[in-house]
N, C-alpha and C. Protein backbone atom coordinates (compact mmCIF):
# COMPACT_ATOMS: atom_id res chain seq x y z
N UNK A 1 0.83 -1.18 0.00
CA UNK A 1 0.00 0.00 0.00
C UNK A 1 0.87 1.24 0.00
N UNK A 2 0.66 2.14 -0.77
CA UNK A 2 1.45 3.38 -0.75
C UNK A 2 1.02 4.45 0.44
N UNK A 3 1.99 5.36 0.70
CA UNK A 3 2.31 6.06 1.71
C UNK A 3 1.22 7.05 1.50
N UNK A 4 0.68 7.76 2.37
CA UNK A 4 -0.35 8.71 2.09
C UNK A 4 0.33 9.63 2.13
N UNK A 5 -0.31 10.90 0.96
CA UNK A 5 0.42 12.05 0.59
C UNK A 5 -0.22 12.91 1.14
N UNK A 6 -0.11 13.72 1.93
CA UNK A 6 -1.01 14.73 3.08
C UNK A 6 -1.41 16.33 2.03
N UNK A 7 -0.92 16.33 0.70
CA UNK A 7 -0.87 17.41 -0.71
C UNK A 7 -1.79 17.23 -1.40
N UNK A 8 -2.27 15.57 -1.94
CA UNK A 8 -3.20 15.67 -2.75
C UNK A 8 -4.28 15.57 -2.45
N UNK A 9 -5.66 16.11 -3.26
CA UNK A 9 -6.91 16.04 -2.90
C UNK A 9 -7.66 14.76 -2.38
N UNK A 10 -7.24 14.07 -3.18
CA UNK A 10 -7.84 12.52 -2.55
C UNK A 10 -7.29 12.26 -1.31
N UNK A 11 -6.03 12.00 -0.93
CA UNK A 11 -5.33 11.30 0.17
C UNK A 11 -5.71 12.76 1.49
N UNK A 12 -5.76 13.74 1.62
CA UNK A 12 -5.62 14.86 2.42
C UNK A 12 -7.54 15.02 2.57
N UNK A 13 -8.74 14.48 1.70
CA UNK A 13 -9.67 14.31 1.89
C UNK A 13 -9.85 13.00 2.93
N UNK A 14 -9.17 11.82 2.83
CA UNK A 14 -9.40 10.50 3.34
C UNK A 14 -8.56 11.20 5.13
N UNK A 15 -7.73 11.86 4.65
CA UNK A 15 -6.86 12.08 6.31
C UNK A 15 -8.20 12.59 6.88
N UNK A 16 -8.80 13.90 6.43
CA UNK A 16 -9.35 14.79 6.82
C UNK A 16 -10.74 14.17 7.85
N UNK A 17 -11.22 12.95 7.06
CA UNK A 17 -12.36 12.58 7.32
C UNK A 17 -11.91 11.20 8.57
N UNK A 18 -10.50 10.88 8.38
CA UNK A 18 -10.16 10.23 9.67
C UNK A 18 -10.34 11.15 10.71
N UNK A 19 -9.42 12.04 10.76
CA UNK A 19 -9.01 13.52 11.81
C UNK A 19 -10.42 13.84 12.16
N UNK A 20 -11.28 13.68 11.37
CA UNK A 20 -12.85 14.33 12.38
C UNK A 20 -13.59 13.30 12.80
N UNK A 21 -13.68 12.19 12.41
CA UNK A 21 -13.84 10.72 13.31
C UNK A 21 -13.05 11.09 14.16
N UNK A 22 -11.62 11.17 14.55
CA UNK A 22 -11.42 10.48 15.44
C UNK A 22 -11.38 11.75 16.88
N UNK A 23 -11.44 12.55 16.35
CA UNK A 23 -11.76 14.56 17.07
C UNK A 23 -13.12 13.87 17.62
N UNK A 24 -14.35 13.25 16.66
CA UNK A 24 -15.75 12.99 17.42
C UNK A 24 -15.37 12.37 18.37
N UNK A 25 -14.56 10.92 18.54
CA UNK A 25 -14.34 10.30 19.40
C UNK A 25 -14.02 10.48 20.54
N UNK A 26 -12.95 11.52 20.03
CA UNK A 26 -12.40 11.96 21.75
C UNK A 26 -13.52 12.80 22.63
N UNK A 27 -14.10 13.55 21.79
CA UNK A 27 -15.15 14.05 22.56
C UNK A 27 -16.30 13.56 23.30
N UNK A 28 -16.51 12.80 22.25
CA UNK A 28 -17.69 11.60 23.07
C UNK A 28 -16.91 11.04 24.71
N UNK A 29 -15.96 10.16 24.36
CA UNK A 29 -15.26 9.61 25.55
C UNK A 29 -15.09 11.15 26.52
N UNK A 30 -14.40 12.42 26.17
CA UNK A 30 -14.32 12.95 27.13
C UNK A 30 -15.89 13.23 28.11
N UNK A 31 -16.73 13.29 26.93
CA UNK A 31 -18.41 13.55 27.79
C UNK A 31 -18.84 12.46 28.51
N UNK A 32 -18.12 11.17 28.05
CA UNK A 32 -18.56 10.44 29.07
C UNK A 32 -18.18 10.33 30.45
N UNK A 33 -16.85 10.85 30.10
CA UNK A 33 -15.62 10.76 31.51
C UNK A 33 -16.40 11.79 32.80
N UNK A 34 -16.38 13.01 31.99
CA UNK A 34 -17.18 14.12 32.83
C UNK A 34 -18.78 13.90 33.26
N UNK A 35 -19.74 13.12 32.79
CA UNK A 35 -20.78 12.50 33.14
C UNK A 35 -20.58 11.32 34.25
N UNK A 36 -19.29 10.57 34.22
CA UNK A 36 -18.97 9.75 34.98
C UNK A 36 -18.35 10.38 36.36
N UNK A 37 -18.00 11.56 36.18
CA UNK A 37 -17.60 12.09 37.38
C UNK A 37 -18.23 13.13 37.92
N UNK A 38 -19.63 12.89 37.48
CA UNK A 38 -20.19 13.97 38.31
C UNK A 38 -21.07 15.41 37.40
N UNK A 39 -20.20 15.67 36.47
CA UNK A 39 -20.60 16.72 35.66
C UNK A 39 -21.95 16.17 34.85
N UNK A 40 -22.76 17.41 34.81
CA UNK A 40 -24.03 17.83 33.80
C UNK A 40 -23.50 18.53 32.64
N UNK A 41 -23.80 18.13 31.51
CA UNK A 41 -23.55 18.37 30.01
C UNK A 41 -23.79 19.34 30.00
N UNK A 42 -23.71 20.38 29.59
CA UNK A 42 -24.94 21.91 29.49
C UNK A 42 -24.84 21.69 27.51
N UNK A 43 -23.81 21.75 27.11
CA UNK A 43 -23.84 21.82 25.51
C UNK A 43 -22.40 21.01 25.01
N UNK A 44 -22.35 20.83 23.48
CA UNK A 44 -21.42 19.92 23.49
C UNK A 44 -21.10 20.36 21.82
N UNK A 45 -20.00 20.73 21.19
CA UNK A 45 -19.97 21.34 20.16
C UNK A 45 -20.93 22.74 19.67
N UNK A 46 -20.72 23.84 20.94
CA UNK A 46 -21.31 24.86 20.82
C UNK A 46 -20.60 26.09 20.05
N UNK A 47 -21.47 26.70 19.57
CA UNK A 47 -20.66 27.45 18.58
C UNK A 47 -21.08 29.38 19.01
N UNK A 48 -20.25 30.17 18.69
CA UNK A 48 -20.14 31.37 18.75
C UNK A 48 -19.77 32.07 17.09
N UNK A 49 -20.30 32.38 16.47
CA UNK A 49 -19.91 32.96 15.27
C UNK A 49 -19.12 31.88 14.58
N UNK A 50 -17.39 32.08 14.56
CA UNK A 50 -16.72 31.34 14.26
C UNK A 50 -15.94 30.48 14.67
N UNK A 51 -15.74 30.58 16.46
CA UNK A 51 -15.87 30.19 17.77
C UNK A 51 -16.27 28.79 17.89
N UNK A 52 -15.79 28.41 18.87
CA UNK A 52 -16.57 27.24 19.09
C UNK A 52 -16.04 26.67 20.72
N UNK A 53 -16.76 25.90 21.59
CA UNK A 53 -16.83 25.35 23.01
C UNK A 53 -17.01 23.74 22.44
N UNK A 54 -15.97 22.79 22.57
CA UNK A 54 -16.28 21.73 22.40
C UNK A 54 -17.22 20.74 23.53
N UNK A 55 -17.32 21.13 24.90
CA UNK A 55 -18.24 20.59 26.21
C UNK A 55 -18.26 22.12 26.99
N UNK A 56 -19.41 22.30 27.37
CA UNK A 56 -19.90 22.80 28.41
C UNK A 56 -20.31 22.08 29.24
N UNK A 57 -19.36 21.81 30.65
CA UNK A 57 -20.35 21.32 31.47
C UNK A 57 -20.54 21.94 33.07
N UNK A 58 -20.91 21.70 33.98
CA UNK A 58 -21.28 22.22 35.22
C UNK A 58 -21.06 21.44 36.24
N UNK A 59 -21.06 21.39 37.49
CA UNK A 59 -20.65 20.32 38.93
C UNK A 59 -20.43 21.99 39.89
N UNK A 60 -21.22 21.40 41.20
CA UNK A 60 -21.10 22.02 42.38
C UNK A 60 -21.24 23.63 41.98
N UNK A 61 -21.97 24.13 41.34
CA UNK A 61 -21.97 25.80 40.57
C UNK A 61 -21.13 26.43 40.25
N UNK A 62 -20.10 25.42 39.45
CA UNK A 62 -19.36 25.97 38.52
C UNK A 62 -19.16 25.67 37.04
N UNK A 63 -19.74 26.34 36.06
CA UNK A 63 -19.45 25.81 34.32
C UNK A 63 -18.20 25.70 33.97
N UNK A 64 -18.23 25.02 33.50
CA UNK A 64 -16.31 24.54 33.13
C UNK A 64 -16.35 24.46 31.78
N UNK A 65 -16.03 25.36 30.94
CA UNK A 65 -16.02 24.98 29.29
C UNK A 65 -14.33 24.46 29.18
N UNK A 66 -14.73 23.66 28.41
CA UNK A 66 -13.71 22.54 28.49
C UNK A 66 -13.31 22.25 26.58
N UNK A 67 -12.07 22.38 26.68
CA UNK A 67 -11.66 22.12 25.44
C UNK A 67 -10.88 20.19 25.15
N UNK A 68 -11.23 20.09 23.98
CA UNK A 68 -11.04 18.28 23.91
C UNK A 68 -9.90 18.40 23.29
N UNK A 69 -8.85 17.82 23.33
CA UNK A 69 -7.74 17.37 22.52
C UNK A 69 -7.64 15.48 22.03
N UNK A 70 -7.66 15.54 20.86
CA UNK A 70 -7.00 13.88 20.83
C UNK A 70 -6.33 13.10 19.93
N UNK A 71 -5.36 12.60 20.79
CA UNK A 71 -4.11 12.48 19.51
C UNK A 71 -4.11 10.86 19.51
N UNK A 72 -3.90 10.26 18.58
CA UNK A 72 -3.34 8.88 18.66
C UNK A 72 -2.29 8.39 19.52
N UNK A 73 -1.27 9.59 20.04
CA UNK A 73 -0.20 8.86 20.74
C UNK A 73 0.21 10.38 21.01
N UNK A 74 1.16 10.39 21.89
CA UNK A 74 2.13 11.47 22.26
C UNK A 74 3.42 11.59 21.61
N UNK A 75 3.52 11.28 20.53
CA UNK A 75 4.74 10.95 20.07
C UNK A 75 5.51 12.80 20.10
N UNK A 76 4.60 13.15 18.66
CA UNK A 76 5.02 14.34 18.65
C UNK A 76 5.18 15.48 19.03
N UNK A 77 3.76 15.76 20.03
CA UNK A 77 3.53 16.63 21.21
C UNK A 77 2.39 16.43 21.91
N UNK A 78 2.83 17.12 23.58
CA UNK A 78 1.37 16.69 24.20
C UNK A 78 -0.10 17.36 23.84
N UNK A 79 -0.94 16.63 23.79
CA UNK A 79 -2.35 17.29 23.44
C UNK A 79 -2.70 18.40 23.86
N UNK A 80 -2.41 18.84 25.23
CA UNK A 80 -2.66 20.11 25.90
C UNK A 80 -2.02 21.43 24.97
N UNK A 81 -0.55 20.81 24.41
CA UNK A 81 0.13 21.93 23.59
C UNK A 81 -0.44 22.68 22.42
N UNK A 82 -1.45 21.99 22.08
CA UNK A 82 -2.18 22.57 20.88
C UNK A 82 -2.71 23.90 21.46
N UNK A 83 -3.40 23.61 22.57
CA UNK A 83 -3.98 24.88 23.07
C UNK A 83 -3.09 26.48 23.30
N UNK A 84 -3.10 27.20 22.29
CA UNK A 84 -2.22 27.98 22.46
C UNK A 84 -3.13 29.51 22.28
N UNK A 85 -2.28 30.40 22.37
CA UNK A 85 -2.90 31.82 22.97
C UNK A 85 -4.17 31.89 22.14
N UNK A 86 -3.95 31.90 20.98
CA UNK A 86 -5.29 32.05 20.16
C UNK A 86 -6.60 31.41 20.26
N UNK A 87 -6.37 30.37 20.54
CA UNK A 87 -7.30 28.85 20.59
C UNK A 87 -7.86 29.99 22.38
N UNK A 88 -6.88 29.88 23.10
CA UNK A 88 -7.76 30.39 24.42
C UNK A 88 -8.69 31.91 24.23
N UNK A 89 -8.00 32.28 23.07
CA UNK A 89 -8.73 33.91 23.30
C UNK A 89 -10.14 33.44 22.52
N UNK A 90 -9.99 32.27 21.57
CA UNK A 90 -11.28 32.09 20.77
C UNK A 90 -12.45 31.66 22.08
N UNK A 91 -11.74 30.45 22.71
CA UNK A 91 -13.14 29.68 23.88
C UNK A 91 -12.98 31.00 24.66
N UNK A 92 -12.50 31.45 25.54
CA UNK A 92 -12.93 32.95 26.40
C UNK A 92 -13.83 33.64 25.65
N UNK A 93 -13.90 33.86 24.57
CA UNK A 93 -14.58 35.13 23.89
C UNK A 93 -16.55 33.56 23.56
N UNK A 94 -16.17 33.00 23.40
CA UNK A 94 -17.25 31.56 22.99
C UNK A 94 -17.49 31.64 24.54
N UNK A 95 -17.47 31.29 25.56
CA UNK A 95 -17.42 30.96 26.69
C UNK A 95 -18.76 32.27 27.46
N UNK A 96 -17.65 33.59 26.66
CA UNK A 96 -18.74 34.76 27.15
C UNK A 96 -19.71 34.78 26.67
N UNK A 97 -19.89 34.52 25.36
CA UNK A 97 -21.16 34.88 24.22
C UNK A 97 -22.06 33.39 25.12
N UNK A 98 -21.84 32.12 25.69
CA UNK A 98 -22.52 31.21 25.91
C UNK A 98 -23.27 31.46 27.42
N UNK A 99 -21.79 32.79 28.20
CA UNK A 99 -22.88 32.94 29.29
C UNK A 99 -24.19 33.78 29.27
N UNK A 100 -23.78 34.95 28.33
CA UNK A 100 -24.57 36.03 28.03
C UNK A 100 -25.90 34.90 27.25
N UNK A 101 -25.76 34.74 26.38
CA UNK A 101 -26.88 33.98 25.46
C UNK A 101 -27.82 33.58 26.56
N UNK A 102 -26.87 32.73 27.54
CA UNK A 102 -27.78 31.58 28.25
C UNK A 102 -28.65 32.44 29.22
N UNK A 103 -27.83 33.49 29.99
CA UNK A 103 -28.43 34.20 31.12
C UNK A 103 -27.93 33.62 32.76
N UNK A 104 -26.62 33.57 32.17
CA UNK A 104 -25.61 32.30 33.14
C UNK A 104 -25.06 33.27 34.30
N UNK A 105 -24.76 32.98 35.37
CA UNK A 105 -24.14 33.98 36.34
C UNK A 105 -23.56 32.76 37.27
N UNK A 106 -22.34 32.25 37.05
CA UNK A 106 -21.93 31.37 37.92
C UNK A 106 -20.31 31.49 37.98
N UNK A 107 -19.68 30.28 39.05
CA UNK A 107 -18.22 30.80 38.37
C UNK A 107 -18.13 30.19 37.47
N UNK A 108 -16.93 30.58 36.84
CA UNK A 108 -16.27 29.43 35.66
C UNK A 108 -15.21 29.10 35.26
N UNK A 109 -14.36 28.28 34.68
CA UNK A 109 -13.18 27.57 34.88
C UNK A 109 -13.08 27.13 32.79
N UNK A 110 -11.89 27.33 33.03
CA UNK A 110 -11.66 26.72 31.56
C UNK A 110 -10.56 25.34 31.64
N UNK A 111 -11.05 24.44 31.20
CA UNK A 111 -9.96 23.21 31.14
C UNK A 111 -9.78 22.13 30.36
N UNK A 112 -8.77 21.69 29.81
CA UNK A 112 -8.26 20.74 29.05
C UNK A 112 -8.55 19.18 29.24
N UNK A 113 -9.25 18.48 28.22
CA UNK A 113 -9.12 17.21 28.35
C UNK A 113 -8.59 16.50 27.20
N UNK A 114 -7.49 16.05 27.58
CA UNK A 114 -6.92 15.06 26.43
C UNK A 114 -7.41 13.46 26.46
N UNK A 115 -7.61 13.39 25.19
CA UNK A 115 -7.77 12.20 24.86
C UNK A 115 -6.99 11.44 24.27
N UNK A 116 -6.12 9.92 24.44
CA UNK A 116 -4.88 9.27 23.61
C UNK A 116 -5.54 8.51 23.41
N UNK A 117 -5.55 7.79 22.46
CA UNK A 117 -5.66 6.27 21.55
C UNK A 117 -6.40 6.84 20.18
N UNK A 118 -7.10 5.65 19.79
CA UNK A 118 -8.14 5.50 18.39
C UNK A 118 -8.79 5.00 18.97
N UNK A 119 -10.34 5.04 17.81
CA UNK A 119 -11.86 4.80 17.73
C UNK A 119 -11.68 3.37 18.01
N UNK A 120 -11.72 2.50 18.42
CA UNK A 120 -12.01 1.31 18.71
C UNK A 120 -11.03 0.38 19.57
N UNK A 121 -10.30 1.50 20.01
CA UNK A 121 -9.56 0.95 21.44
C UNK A 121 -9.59 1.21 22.70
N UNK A 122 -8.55 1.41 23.17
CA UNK A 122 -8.08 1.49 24.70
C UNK A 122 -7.85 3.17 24.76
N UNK A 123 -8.05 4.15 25.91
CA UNK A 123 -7.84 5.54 25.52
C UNK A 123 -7.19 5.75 26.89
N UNK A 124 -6.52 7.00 26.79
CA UNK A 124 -6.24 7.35 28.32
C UNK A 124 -6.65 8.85 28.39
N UNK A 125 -7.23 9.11 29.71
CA UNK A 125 -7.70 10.35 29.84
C UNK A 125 -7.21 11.52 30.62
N UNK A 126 -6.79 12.10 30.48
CA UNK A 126 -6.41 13.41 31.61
C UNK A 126 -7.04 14.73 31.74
N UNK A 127 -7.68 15.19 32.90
CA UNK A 127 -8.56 16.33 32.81
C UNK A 127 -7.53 17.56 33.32
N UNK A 128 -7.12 18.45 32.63
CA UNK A 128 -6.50 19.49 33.20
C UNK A 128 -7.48 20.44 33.86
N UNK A 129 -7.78 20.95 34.77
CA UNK A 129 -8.69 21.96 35.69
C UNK A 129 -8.01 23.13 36.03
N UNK A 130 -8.35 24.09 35.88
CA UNK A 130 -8.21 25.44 35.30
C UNK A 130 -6.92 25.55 34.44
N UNK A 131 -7.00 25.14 33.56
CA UNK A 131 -5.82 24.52 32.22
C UNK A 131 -5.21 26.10 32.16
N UNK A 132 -6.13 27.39 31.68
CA UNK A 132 -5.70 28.57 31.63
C UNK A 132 -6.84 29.74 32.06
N UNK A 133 -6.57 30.39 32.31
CA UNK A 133 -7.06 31.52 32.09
C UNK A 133 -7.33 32.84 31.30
N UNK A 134 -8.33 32.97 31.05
CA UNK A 134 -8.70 34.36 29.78
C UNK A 134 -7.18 35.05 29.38
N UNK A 135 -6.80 35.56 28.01
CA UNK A 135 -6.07 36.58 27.95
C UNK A 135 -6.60 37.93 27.56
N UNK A 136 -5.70 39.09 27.61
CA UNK A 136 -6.19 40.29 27.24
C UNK A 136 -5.71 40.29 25.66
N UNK A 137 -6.63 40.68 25.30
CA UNK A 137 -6.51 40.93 23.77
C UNK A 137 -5.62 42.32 23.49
């Protein structure tokens, strides 16, 4: 079988449609993890303009919008690393528009959950809790 070329339309369509399988996956497993420990779902692929909150969820009156990471392995970098200044200024700015929308007045926490493996295995989970905090634009 030949090597996949990450350039051409066909092979970079077939990646593409792995990469969002396996993005659903992690998310699912992370909603279950957080349902398993206690947390209420509030929303789950919520969107702000161009924005987006991959879990909203809540425990003890605090909303925790929570960003999903998930990689097949750690080889190349840790999942948390993706999250970088921009990615936080997008969920802060998503985060506000979801409290305002909702009519939300609680505290809130932003945090990281990585997800390792593939769709039909073994995964490992780690919840980072207050992963970061808002920046100033």
């Amino acid at each position: 079988m030949a090597e996949k070329c990450y350039f051409c339309t066909y092979h970079s369509t077939t990646y593409m449609a792995e990469h969002n399988n396996t993005g659903y996956w992690g998310e699912e497993q992370a909603a279950r993890y957080l349902e398993a420990k206690g947390y209420g779902i509030m929303a789950r692929n919520w969107r702000s303009g161009h924005r987006d909150i991959d879990i909203v969820a809540h425990k003890d009156g605090t909303v925790a919008f929570v960003e999903v990471k998930t990689r097949r392995d750690r080889r190349y970098m840790e999942p948390e690393q993706a999250v970088d200044a921009r990615k936080v200024r997008s969920v802060t700015a998503a985060a506000g528009a979801f409290m305002q929308s909702h009519g939300i007045d609680a505290e809130v926490r932003f945090d990281i959950i990585t997800v390792t493996g593939r769709p039909g295995g073994e995964c490992a989970i780690d919840h980072i809790e207050d992963a970061f905090v808002p920046l100033p634009y």
